[in-house]
Structure formats: structure tokens, C-alpha cells
C-alpha atoms as a PDB file:
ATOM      1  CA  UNK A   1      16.345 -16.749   3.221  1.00  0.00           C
ATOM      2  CA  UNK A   2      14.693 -14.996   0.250  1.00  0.00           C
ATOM      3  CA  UNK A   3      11.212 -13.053   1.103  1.00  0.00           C
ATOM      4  CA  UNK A   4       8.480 -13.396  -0.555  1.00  0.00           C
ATOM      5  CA  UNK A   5       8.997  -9.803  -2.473  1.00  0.00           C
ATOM      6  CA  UNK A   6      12.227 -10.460  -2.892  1.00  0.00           C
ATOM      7  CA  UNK A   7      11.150 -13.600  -5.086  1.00  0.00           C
ATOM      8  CA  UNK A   8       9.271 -11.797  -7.359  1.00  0.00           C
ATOM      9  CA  UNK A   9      11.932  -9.496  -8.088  1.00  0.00           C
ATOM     10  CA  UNK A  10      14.573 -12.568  -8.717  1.00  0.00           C
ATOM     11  CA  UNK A  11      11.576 -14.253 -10.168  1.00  0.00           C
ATOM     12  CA  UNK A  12      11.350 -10.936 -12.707  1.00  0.00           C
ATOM     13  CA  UNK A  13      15.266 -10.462 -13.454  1.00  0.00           C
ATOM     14  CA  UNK A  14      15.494 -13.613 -14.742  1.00  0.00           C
ATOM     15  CA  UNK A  15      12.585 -14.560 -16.614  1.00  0.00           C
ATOM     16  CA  UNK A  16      11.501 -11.160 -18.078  1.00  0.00           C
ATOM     17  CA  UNK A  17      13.785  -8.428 -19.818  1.00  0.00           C
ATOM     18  CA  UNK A  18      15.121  -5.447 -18.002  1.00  0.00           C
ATOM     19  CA  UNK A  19      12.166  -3.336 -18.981  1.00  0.00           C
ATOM     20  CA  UNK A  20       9.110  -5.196 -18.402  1.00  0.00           C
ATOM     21  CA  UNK A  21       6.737  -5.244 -15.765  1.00  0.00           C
ATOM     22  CA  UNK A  22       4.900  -7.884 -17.002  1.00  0.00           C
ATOM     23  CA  UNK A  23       3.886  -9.899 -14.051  1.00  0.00           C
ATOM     24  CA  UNK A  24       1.001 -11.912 -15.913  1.00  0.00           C
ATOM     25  CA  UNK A  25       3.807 -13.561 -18.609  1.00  0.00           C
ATOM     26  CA  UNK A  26       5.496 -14.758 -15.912  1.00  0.00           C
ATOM     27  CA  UNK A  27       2.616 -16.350 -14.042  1.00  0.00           C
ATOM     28  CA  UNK A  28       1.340 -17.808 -17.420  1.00  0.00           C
ATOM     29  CA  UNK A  29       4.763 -19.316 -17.818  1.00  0.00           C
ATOM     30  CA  UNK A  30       4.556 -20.783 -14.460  1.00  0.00           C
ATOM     31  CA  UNK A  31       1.108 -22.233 -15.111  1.00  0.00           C
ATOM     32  CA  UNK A  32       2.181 -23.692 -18.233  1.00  0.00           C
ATOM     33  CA  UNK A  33       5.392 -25.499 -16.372  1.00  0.00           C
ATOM     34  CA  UNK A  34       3.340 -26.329 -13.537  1.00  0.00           C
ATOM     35  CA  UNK A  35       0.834 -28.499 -15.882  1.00  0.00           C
ATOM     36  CA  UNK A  36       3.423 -29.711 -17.927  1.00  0.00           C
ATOM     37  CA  UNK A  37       4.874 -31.214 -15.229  1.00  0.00           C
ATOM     38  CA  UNK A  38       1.720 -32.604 -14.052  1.00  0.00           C
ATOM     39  CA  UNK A  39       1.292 -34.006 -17.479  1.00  0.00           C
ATOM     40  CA  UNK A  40       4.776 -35.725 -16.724  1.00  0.00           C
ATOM     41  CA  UNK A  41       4.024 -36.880 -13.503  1.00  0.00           C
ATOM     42  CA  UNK A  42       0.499 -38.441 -14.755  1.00  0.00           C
ATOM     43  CA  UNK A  43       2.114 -40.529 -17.496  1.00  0.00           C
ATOM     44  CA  UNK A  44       4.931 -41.390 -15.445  1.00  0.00           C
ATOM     45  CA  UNK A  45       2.231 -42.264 -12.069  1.00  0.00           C
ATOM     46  CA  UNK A  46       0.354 -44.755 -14.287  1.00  0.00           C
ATOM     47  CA  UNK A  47       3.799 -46.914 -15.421  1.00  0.00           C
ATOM     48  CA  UNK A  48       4.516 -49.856 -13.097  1.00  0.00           C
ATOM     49  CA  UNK A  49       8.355 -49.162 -13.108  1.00  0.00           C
ATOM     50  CA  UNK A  50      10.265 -45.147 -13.318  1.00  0.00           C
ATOM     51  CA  UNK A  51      12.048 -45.196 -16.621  1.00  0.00           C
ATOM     52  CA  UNK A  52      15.482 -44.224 -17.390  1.00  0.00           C
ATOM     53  CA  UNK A  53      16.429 -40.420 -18.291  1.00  0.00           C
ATOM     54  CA  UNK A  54      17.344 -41.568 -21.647  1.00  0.00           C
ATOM     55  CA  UNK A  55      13.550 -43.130 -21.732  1.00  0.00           C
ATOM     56  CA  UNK A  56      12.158 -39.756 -20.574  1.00  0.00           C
ATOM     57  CA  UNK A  57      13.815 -37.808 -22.882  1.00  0.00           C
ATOM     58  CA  UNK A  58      12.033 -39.962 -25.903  1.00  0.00           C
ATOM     59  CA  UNK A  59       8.995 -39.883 -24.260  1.00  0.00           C
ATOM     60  CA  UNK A  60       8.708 -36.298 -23.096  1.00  0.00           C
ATOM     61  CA  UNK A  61      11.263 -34.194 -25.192  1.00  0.00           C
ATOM     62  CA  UNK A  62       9.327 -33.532 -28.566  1.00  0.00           C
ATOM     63  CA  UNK A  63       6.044 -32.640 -26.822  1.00  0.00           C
ATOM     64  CA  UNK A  64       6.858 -30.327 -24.485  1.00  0.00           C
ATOM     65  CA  UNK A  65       8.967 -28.492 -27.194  1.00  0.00           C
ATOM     66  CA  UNK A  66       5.335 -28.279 -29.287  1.00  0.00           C
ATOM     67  CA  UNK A  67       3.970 -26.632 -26.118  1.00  0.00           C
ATOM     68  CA  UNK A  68       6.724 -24.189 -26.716  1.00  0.00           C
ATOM     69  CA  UNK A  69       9.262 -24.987 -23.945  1.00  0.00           C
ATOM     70  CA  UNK A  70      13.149 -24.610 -24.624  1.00  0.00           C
ATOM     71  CA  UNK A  71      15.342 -27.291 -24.161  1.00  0.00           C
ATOM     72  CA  UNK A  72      16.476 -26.690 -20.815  1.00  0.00           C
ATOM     73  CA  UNK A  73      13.276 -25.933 -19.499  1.00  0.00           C
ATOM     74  CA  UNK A  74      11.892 -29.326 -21.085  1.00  0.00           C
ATOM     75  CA  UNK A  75      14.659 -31.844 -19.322  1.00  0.00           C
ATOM     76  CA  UNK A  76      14.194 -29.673 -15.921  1.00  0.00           C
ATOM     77  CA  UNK A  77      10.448 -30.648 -16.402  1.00  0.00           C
ATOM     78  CA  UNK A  78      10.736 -34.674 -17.295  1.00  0.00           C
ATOM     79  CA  UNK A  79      13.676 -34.979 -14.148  1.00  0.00           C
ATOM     80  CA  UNK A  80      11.637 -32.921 -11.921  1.00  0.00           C
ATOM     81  CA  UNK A  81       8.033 -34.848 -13.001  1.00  0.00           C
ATOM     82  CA  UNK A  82      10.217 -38.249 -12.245  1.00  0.00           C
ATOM     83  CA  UNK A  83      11.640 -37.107  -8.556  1.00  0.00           C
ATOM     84  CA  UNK A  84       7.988 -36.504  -8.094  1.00  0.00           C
ATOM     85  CA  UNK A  85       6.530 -39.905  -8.579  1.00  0.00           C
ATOM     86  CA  UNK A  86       9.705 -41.581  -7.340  1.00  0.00           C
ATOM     87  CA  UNK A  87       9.161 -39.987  -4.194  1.00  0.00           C
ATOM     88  CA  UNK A  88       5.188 -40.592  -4.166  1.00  0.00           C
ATOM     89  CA  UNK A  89       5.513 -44.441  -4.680  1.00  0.00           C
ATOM     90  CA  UNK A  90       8.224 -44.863  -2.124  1.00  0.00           C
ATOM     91  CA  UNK A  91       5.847 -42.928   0.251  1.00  0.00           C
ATOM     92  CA  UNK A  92       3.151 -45.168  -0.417  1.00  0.00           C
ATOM     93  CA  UNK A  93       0.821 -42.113  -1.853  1.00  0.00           C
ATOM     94  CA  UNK A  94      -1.831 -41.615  -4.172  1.00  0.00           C
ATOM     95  CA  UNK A  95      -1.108 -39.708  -7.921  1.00  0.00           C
ATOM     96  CA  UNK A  96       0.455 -36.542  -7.288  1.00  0.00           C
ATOM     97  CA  UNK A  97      -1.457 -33.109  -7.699  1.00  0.00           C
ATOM     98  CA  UNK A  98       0.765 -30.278  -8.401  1.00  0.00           C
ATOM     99  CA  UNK A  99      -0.479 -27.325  -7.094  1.00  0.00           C
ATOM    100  CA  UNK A 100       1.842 -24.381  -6.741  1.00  0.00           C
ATOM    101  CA  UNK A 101       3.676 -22.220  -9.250  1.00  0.00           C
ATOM    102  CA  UNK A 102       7.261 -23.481  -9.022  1.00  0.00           C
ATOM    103  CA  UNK A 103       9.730 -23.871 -11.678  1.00  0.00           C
ATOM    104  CA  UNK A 104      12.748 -25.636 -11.402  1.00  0.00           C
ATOM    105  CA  UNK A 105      15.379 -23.068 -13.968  1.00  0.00           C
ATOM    106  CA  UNK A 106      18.606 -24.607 -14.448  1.00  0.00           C
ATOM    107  CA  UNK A 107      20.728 -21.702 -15.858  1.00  0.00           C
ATOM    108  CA  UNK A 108      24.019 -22.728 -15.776  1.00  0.00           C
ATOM    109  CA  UNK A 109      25.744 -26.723 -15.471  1.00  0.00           C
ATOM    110  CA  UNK A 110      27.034 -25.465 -11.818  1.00  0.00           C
ATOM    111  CA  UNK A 111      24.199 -24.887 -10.037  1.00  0.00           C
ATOM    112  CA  UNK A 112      19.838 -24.922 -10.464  1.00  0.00           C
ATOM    113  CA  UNK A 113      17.588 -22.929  -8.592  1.00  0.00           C
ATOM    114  CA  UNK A 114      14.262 -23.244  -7.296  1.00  0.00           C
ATOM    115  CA  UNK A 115      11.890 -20.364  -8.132  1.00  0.00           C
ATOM    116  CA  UNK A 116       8.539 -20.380  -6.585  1.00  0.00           C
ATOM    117  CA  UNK A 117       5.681 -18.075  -6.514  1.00  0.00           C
ATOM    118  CA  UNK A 118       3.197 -17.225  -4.010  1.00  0.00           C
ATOM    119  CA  UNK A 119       0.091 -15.287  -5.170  1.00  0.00           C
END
């Protein structure tokens, strides 16, 4: 089990270069994935029926790239925004809120981690 220190130092290898120590891009990244995916999980919330990947991905795809997301970050966002609601409606719950800083980094086709940070 990763402590919570220990995240922030995985957190910094891999989503800030060797040298910086810039904590504040990397909680301004999370912020911005965090309400991206609540912007998913809205439009998604208010559809009687869970589309298809393929259905995301022309819904979702060009507008989180003009928020400034790459690729892979964009499809991690739409999948993760749909396991969201899919669980909520099977649960019987209300919309969603998102509320911590977790991004969901898929940096390889073997295997996706889980990042989360606690501040």
C-alpha cells in the first residue's frame, strides 16, 4: 500500500519532468480532469440509456481535446465518466458529484493506474 507521501512523489515522477517541483501544475491538472469528468458524467447522468464507447468517443473526444487534454487522457476521462453513472443508476442514486482529485493515467496497453491526491 502506497502512503500518502509516497503518492505525491509517484504522482510527481510521472506527471512533471525530472526537475520540477511544481506541485500547483499538477493539482491544476487534476482539477481540470476532475471537472472534465464531471462534465462527462453530467451529460451522460441526464441520458435515459449509457451509450456505446464508440458513441462517447463522438460525443466527448473533440471537446475535451479543446480543453487541452491528450488523447489518452481524453478516452480515460469519457470510460471513467461512464463507469461512474453506470454504477450510480444501478445503485439507485442521485447525479454524481465528483469531489476528489483522482486521475485515472493509462500509460501503457498492459496496465492503468489510479493516481489520487489528498490535500
Amino acid at each position: 500500500m502506497v502512503r500518502e507521501g509516497e503518492l505525491v512523489e509517484i504522482l510527481k515522477i510521472r506527471a512533471l519532468p525530472e526537475s520540477s517541483n511544481d506541485h500547483g501544475a499538477l493539482i491544476e491538472f487534476l482539477k481540470l480532469y476532475r471537472d472534465a469528468v464531471q462534465l462527462a458524467v453530467n451529460r451522460l447522468g441526464s441520458l435515459n440509456e449509457i451509450p456505446s464507447i464508440t458513441t462517447l468517443h463522438r460525443m466527448f473526444y473533440s471537446e475535451l481535446k479543446r480543453y487541452g487534454f491528450r488523447a489518452h487522457h481524453v478516452k480515460q476521462i469519457y470510460v471513467y465518466a461512464k463507469a461512474v453513472v453506470k454504477s450510480s443508476k444501478r445503485n439507485g442514486g442521485k447525479k454524481p458529484v465528483l469531489r476528489r482529485l483522482t486521475a485515472r493515467i493509462d500509460t501503457t496497453t498492459s496496465w492503468t493506474s489510479t493516481a489520487e491526491c489528498w490535500f
